[in-house]
N, C-alpha and C. Protein backbone atom coordinates (compact mmCIF):
# COMPACT_ATOMS: atom_id res chain seq x y z
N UNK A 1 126.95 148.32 19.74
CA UNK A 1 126.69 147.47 20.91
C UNK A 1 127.63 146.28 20.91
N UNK A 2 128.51 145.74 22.02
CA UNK A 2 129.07 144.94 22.40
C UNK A 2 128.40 143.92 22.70
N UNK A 3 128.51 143.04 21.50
CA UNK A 3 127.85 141.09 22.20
C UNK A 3 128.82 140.43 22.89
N UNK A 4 128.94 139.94 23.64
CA UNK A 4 129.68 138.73 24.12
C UNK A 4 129.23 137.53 24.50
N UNK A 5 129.78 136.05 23.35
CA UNK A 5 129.36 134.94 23.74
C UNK A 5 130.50 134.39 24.96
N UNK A 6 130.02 134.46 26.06
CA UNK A 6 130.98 133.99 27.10
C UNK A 6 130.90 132.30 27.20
N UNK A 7 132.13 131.70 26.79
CA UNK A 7 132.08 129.94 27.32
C UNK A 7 132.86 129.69 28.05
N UNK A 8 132.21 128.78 29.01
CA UNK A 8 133.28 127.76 29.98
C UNK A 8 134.20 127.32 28.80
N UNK A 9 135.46 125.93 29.38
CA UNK A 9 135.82 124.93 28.05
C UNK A 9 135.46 123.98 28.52
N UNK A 10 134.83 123.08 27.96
CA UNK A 10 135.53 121.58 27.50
C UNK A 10 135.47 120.66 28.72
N UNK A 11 134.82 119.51 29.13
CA UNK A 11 135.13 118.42 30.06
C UNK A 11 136.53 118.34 30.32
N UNK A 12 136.87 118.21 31.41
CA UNK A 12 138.21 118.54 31.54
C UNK A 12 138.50 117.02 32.66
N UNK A 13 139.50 116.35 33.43
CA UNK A 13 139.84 115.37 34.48
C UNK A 13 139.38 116.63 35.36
N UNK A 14 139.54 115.64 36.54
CA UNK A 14 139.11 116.53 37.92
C UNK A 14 137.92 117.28 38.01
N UNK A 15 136.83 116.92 37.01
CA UNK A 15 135.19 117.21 37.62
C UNK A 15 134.69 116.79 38.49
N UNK A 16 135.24 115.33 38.63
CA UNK A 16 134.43 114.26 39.00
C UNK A 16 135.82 112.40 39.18
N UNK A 17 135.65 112.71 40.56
CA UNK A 17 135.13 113.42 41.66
C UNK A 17 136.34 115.11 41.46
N UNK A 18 135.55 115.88 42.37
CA UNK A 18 135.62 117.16 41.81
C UNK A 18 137.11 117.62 42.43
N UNK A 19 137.90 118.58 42.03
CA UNK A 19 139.10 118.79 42.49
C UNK A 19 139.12 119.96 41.60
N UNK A 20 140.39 121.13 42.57
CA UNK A 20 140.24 122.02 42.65
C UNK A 20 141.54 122.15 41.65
N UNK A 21 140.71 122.66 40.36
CA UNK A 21 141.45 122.74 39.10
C UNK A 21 142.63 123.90 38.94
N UNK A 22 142.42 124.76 39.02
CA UNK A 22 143.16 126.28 39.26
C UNK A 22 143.36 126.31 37.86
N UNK A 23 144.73 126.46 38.20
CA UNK A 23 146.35 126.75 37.46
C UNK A 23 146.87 125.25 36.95
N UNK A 24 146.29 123.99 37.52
CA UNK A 24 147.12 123.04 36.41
C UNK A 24 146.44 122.92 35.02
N UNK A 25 147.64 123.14 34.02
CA UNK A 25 147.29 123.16 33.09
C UNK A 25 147.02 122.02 32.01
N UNK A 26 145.55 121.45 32.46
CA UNK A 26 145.15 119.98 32.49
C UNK A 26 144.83 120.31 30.79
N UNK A 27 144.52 119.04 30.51
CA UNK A 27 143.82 118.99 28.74
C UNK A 27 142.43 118.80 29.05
N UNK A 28 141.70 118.89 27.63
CA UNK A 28 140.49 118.47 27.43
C UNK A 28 140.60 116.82 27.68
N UNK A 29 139.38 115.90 28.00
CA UNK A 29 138.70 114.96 27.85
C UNK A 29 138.92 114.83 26.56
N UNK A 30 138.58 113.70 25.93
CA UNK A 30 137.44 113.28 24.61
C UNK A 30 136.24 114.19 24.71
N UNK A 31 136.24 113.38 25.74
CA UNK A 31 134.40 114.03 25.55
C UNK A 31 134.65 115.78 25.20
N UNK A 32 135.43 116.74 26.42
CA UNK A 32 135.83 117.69 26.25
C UNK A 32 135.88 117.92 24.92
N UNK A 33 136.96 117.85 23.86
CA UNK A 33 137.43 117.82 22.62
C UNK A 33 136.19 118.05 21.83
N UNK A 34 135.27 116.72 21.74
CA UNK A 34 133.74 116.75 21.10
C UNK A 34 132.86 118.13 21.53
N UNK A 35 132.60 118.18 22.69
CA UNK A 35 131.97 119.14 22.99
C UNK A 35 132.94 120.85 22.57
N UNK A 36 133.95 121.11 22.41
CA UNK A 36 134.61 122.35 21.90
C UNK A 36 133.84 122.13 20.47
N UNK A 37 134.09 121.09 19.45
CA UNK A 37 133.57 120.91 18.34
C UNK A 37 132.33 121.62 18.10
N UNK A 38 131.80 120.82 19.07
CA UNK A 38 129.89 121.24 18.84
C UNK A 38 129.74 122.38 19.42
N UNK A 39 130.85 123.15 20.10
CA UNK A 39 130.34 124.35 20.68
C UNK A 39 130.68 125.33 19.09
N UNK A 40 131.86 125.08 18.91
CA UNK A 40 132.35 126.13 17.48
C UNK A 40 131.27 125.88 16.72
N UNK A 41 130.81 125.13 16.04
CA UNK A 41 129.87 125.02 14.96
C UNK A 41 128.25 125.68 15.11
N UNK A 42 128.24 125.33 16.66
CA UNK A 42 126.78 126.16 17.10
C UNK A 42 127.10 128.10 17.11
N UNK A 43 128.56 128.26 17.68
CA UNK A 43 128.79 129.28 17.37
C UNK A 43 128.52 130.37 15.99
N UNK A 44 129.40 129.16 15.03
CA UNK A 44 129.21 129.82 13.83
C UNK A 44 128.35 129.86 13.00
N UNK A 45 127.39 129.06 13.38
CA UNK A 45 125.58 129.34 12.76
C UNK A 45 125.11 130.13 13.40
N UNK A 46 124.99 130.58 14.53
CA UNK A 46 124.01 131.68 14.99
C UNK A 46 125.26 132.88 15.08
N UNK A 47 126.31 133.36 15.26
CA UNK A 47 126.97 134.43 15.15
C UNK A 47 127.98 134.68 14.76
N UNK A 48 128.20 136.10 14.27
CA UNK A 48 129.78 136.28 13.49
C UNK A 48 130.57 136.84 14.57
N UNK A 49 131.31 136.09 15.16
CA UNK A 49 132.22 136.87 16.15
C UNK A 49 133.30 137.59 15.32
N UNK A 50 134.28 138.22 16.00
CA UNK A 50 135.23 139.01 14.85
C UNK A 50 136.68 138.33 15.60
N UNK A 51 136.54 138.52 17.51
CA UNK A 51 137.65 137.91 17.53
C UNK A 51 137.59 136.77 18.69
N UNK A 52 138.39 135.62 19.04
CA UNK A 52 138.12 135.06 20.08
C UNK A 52 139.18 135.31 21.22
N UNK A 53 138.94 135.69 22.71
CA UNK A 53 139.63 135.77 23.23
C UNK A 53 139.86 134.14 24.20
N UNK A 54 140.69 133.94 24.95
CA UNK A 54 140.25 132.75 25.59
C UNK A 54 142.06 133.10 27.12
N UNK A 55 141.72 132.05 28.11
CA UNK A 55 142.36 131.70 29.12
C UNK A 55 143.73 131.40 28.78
N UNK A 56 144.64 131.61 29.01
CA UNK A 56 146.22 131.18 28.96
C UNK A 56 146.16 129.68 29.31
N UNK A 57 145.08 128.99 29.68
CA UNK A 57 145.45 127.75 30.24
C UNK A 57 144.98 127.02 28.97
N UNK A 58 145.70 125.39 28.62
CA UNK A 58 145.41 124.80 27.68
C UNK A 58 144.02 124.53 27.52
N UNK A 59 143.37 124.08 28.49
CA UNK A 59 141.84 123.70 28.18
C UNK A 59 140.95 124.75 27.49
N UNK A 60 141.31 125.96 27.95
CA UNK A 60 140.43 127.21 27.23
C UNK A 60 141.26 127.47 25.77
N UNK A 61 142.47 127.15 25.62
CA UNK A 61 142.79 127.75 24.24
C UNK A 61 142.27 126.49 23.50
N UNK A 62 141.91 125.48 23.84
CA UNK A 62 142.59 124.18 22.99
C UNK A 62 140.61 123.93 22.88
N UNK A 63 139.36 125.12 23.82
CA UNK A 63 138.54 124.98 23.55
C UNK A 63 138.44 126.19 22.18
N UNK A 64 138.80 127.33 22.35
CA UNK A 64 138.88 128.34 21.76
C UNK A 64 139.36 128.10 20.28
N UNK A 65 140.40 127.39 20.65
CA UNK A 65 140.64 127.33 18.63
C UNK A 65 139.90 126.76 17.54
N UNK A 66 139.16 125.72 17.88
CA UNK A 66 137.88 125.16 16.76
C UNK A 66 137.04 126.14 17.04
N UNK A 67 136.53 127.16 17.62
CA UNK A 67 135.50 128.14 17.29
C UNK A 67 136.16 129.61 16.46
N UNK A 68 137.63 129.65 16.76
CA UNK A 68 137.77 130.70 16.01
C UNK A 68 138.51 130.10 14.42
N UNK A 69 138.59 129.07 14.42
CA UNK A 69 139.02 128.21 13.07
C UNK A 69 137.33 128.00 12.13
N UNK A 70 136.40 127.77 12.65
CA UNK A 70 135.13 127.89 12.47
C UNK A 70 134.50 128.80 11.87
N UNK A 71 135.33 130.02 12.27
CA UNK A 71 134.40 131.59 12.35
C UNK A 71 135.74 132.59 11.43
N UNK A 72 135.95 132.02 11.03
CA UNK A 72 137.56 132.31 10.40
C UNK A 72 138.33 133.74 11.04
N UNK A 73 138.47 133.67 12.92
CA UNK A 73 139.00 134.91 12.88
C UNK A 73 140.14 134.38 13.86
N UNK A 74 141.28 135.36 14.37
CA UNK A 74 141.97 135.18 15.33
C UNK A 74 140.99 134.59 16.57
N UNK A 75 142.69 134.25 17.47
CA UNK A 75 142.05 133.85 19.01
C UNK A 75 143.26 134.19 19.66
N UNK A 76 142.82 135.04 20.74
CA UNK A 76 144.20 135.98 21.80
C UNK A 76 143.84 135.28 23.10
N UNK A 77 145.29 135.36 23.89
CA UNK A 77 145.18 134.85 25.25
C UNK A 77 144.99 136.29 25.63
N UNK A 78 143.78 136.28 26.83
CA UNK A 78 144.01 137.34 27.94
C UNK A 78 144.04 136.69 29.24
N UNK A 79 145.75 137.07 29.56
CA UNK A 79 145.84 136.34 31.33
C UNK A 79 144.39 136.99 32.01
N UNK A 80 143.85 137.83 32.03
CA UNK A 80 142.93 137.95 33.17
C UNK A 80 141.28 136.93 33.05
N UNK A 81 141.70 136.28 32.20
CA UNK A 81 140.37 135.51 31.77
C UNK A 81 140.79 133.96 32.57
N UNK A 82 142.00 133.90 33.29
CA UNK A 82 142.51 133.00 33.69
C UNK A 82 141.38 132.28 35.28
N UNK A 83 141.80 131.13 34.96
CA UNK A 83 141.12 130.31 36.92
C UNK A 83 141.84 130.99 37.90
N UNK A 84 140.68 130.67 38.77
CA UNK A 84 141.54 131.59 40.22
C UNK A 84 142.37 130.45 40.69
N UNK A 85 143.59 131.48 41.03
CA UNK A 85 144.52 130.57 41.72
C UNK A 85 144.53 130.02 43.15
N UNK A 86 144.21 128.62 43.19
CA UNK A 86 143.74 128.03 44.57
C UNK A 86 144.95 128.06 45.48
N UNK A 87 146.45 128.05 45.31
CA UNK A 87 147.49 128.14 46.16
C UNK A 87 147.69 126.74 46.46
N UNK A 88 147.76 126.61 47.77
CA UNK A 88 148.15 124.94 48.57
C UNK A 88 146.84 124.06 48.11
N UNK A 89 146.03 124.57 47.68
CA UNK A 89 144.70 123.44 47.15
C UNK A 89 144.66 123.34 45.89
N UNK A 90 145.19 123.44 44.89
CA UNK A 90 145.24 122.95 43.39
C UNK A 90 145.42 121.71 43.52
N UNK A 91 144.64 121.17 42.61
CA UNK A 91 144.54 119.45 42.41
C UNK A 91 144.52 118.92 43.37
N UNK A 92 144.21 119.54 44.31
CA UNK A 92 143.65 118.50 45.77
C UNK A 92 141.84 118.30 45.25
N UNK A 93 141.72 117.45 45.56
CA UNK A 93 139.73 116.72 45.84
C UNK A 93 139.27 117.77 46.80
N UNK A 94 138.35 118.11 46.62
CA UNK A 94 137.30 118.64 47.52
C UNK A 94 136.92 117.97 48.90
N UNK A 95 136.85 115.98 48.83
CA UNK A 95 136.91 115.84 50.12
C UNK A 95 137.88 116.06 50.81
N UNK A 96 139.26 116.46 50.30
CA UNK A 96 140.38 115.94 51.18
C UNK A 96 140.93 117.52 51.76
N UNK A 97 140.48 118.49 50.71
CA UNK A 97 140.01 119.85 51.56
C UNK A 97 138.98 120.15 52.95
N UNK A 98 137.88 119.76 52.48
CA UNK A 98 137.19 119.62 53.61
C UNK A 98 137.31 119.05 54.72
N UNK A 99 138.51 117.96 54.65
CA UNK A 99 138.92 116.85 55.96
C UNK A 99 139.73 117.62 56.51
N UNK A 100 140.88 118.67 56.00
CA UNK A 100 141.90 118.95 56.17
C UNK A 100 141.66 120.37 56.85
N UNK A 101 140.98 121.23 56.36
CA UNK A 101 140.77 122.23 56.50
C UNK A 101 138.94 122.72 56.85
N UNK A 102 138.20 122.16 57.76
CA UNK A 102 136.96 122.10 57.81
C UNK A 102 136.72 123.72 57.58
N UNK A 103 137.23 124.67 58.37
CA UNK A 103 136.81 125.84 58.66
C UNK A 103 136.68 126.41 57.41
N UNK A 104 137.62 126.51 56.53
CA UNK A 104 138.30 127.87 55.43
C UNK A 104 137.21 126.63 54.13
N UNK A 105 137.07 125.97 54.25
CA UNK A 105 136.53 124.92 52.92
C UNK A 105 135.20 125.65 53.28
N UNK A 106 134.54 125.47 54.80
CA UNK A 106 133.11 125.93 54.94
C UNK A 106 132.68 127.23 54.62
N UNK A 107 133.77 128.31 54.38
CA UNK A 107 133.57 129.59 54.39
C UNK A 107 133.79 129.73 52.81
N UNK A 108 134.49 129.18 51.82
CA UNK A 108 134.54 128.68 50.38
C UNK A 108 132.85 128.72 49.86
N UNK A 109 133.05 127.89 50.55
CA UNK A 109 131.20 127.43 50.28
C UNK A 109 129.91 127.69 50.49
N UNK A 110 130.33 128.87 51.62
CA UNK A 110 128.77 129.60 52.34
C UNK A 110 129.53 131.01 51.82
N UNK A 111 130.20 131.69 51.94
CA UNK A 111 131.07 132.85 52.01
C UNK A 111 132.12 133.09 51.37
N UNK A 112 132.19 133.09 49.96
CA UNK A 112 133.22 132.73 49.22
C UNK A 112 133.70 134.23 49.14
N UNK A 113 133.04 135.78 49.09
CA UNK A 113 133.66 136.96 49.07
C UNK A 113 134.57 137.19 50.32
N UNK A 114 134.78 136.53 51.46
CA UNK A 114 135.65 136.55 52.28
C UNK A 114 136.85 135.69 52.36
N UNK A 115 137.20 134.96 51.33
CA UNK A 115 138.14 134.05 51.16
C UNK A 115 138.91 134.42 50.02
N UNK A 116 140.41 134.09 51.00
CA UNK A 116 142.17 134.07 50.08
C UNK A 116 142.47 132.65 50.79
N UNK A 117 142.30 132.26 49.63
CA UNK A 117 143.06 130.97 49.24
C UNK A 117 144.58 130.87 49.84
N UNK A 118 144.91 129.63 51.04
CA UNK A 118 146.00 129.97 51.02
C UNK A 118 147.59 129.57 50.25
N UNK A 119 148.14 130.71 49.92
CA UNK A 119 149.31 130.90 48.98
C UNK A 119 148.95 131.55 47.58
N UNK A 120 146.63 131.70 47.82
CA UNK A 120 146.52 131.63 46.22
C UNK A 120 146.14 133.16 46.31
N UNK A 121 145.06 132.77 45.64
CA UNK A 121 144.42 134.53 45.34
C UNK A 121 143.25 134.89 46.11
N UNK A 122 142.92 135.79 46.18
CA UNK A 122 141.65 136.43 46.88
C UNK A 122 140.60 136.37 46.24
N UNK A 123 138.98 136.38 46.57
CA UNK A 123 138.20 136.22 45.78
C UNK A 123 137.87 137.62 45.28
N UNK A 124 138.69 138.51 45.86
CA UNK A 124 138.36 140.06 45.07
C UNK A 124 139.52 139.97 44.22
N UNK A 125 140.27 139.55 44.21
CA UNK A 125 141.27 139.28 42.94
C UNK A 125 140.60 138.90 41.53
N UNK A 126 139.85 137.90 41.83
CA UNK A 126 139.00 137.27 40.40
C UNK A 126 138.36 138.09 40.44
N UNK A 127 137.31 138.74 41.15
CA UNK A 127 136.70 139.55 40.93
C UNK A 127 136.91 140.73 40.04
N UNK A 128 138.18 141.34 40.52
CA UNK A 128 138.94 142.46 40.12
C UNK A 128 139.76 142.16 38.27
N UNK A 129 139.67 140.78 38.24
CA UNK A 129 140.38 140.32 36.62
C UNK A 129 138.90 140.52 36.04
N UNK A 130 138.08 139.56 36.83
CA UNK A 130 136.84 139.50 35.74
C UNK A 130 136.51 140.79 35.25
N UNK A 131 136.10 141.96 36.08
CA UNK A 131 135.95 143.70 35.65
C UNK A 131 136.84 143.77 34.49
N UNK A 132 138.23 143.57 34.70
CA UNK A 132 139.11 144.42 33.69
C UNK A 132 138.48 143.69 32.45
N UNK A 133 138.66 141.98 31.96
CA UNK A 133 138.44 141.26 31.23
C UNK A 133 136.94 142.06 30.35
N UNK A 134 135.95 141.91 31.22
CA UNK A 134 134.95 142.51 30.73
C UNK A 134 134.89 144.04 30.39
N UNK A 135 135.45 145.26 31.01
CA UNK A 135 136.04 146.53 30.31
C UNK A 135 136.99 146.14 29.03
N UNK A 136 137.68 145.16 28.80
CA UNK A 136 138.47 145.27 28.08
C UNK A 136 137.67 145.16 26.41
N UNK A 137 136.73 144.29 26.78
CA UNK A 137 135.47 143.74 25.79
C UNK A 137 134.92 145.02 25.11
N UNK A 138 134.24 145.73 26.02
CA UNK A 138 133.61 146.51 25.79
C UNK A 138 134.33 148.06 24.86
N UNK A 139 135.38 148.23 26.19
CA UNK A 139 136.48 148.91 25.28
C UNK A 139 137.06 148.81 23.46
N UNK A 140 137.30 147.72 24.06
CA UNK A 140 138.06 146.99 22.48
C UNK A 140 136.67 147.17 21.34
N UNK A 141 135.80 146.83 21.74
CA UNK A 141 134.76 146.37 20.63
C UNK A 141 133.38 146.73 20.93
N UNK A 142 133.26 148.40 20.58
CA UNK A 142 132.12 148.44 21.33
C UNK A 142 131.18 148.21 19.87
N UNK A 143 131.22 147.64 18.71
CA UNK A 143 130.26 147.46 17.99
C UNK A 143 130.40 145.76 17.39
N UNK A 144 130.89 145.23 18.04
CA UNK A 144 131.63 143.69 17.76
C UNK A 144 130.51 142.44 18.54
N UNK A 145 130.33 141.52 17.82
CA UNK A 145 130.45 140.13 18.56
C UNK A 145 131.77 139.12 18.94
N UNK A 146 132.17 139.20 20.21
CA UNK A 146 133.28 138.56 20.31
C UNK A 146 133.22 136.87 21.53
N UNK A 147 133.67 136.54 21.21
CA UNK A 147 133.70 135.41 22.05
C UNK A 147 134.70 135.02 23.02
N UNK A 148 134.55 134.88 24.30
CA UNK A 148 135.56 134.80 25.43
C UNK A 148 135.34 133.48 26.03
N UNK A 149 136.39 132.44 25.62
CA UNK A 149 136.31 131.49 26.48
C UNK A 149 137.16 131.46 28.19
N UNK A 150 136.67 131.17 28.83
CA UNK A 150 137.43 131.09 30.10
C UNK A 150 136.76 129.53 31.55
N UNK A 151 136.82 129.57 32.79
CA UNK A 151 136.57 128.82 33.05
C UNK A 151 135.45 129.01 34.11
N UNK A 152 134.66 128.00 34.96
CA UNK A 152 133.85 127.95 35.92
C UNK A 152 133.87 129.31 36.95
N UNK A 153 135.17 129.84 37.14
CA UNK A 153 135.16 130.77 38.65
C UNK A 153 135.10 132.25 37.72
N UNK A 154 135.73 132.15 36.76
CA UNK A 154 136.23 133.68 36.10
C UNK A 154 134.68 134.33 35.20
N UNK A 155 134.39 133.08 34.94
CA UNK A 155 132.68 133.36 34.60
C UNK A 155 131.50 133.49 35.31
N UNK A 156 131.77 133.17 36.15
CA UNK A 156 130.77 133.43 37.17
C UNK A 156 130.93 134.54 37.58
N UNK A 157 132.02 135.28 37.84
CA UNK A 157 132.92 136.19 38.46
C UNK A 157 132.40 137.22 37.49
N UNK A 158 132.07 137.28 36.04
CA UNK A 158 131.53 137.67 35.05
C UNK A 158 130.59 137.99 34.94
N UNK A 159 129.42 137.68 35.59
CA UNK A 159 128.54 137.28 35.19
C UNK A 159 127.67 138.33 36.89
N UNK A 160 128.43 137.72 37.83
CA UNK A 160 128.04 138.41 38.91
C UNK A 160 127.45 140.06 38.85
N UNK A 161 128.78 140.58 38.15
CA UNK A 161 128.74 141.72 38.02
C UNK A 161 128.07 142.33 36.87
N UNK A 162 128.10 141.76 35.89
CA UNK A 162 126.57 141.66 34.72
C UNK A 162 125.17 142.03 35.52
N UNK A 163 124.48 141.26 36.10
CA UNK A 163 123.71 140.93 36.87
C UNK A 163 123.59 141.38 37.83
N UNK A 164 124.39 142.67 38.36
CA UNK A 164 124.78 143.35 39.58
C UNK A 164 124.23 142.52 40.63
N UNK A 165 124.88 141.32 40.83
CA UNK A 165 124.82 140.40 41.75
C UNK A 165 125.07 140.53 43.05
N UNK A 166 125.24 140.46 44.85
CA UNK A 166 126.18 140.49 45.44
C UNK A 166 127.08 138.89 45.30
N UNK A 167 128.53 139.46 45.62
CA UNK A 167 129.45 138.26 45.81
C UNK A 167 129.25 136.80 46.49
N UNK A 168 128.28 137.36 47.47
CA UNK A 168 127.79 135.91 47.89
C UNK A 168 126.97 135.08 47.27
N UNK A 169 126.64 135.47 45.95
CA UNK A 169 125.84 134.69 44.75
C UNK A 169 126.93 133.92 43.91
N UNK A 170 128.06 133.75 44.29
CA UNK A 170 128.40 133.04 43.53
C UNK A 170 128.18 131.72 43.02
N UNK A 171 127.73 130.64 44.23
CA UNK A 171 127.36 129.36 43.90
C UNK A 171 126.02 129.35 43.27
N UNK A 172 125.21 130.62 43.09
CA UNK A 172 124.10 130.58 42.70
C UNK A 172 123.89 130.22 40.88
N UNK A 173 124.83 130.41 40.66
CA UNK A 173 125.24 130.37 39.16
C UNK A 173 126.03 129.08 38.71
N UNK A 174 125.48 128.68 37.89
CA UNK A 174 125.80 127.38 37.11
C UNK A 174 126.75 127.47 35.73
N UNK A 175 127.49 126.69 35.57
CA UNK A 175 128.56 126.99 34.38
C UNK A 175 129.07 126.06 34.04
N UNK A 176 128.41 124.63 33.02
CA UNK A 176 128.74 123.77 32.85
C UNK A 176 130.09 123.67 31.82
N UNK A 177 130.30 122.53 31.53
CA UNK A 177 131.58 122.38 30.19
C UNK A 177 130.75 122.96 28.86
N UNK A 178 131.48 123.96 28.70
CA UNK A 178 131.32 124.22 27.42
C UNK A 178 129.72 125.04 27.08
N UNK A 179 129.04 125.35 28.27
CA UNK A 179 127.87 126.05 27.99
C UNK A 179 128.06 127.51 27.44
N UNK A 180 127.28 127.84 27.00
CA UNK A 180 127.43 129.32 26.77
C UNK A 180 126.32 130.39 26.45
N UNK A 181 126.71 131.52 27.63
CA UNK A 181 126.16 132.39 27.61
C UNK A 181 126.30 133.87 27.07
N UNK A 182 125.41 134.60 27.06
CA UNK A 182 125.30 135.96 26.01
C UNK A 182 125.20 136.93 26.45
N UNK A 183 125.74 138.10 26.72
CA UNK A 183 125.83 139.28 27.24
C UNK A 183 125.94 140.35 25.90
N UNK A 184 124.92 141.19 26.24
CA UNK A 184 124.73 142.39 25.22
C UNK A 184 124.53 143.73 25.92
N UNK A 185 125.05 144.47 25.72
CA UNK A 185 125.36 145.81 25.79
C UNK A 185 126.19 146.91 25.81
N UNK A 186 126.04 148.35 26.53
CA UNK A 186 126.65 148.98 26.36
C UNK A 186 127.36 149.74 27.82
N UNK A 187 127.82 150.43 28.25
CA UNK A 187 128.24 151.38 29.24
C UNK A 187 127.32 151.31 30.06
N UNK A 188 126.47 151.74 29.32
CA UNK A 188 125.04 152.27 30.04
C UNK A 188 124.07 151.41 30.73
N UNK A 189 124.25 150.20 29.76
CA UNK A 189 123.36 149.02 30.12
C UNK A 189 123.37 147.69 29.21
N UNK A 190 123.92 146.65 30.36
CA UNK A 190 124.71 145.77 30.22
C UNK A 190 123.52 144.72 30.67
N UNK A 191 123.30 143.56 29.05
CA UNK A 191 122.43 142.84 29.82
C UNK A 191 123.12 141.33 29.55
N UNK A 192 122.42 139.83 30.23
CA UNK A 192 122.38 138.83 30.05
C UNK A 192 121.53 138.36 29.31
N UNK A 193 121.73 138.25 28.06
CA UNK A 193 120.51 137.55 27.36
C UNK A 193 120.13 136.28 27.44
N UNK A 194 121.59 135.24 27.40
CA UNK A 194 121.35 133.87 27.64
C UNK A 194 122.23 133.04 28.81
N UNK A 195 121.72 132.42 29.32
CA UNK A 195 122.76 131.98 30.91
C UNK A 195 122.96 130.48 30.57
N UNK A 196 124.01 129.83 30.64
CA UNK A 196 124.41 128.17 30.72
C UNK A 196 123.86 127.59 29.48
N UNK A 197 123.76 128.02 28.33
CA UNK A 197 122.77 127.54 27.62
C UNK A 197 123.79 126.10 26.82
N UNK A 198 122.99 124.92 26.71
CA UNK A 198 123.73 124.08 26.74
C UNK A 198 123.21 122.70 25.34
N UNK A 199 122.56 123.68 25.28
CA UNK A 199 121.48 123.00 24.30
C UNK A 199 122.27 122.23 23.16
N UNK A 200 123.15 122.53 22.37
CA UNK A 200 123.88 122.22 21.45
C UNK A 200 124.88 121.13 21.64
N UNK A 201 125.19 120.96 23.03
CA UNK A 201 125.63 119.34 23.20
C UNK A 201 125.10 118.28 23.13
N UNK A 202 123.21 118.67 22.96
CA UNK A 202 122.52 117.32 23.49
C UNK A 202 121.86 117.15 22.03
N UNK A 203 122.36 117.67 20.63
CA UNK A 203 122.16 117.16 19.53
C UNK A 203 123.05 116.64 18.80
């Protein structure tokens, strides 16, 4: 049976006020940094992962390496574990989307399976990485605990299809810095054991 501890990374700039992170390849916070800490260590008391995979972008590797330094195993980039690419809206604010673009921001937000980003990606694009990402898991390691860090959209995106969700559930799902959730199974039957669990930052 295939475990997977799936994590967001790390407090990152541009939460707050919120802006549309993508593809810049921002750093952790402090705070970020601390919280990767306390995520590896909670990791490596409750499970033996074997390998860590994580995001090509710095915030997910730079969350990824104190948990697989922790757990004494490798940590691989898989591009498909990557943020969706926003196009002309990376590192723009959310209000200044919404001023600019009322229509395509409102359909983001009520209707996100009908939206391509423009210049970026489609939301069946993430969709379509998250599948492979998660076949690749299962494939690779069907008797393994492994750990996949990645970010807010690619996990959810994850998670949807776990949960045989429809696409319009995406905002329904929560995915803080650095929470992490648990997926166990097989081919056959693929479950969520733990969702956002976040517990280990607040000790």
């Amino acid at each position: 049976m295939t475990k997977i501890i799936l994590v967001r990374h790390g407090h990152v700039p541009g939460i707050s006020p919120e802006r549309f992170r993508g593809r810049a390849d921002i750093e952790l916070t402090e705070r970020g940094v601390a919280e990767a800490r306390k995520t590896a260590d909670w990791i490596a008391r409750f499970w033996q992962p074997t390998i860590v995979y994580t995001s090509p972008m710095k915030r997910c590797r730079d969350t990824g390496a104190p948990i697989a330094t922790r757990c004494g195993v490798d940590a691989q980039v898989i591009d498909d574990l990557n943020d969706i690419d926003y196009g002309d809206w990376q590192w723009q604010t959310h209000e200044a989307v919404a001023a600019e673009s009322p229509a395509l921001y409102r359909r983001w937000r009520t209707n996100p399976q009908w939206m391509r980003f423009p210049h970026g990606e489609s939301f069946q694009d993430l969709v379509a990485r998250a599948a492979d990402a998660l076949r690749l898991a299962i494939d690779r390691h069907p008797a393994d605990t492994i750990v996949m860090v990645g970010h807010e959209s690619i996990n959810r995106a994850i998670l949807l299809q776990v949960l045989d969700q429809p696409l319009s559930a995406y905002w329904k799902l929560v995915q803080d810095p650095c929470a992490i959730n648990e997926i166990a199974g097989v081919d056959e039957s693929v479950k969520v054991v733990g969702l956002n669990e976040a517990t280990h930052l607040r000790l």
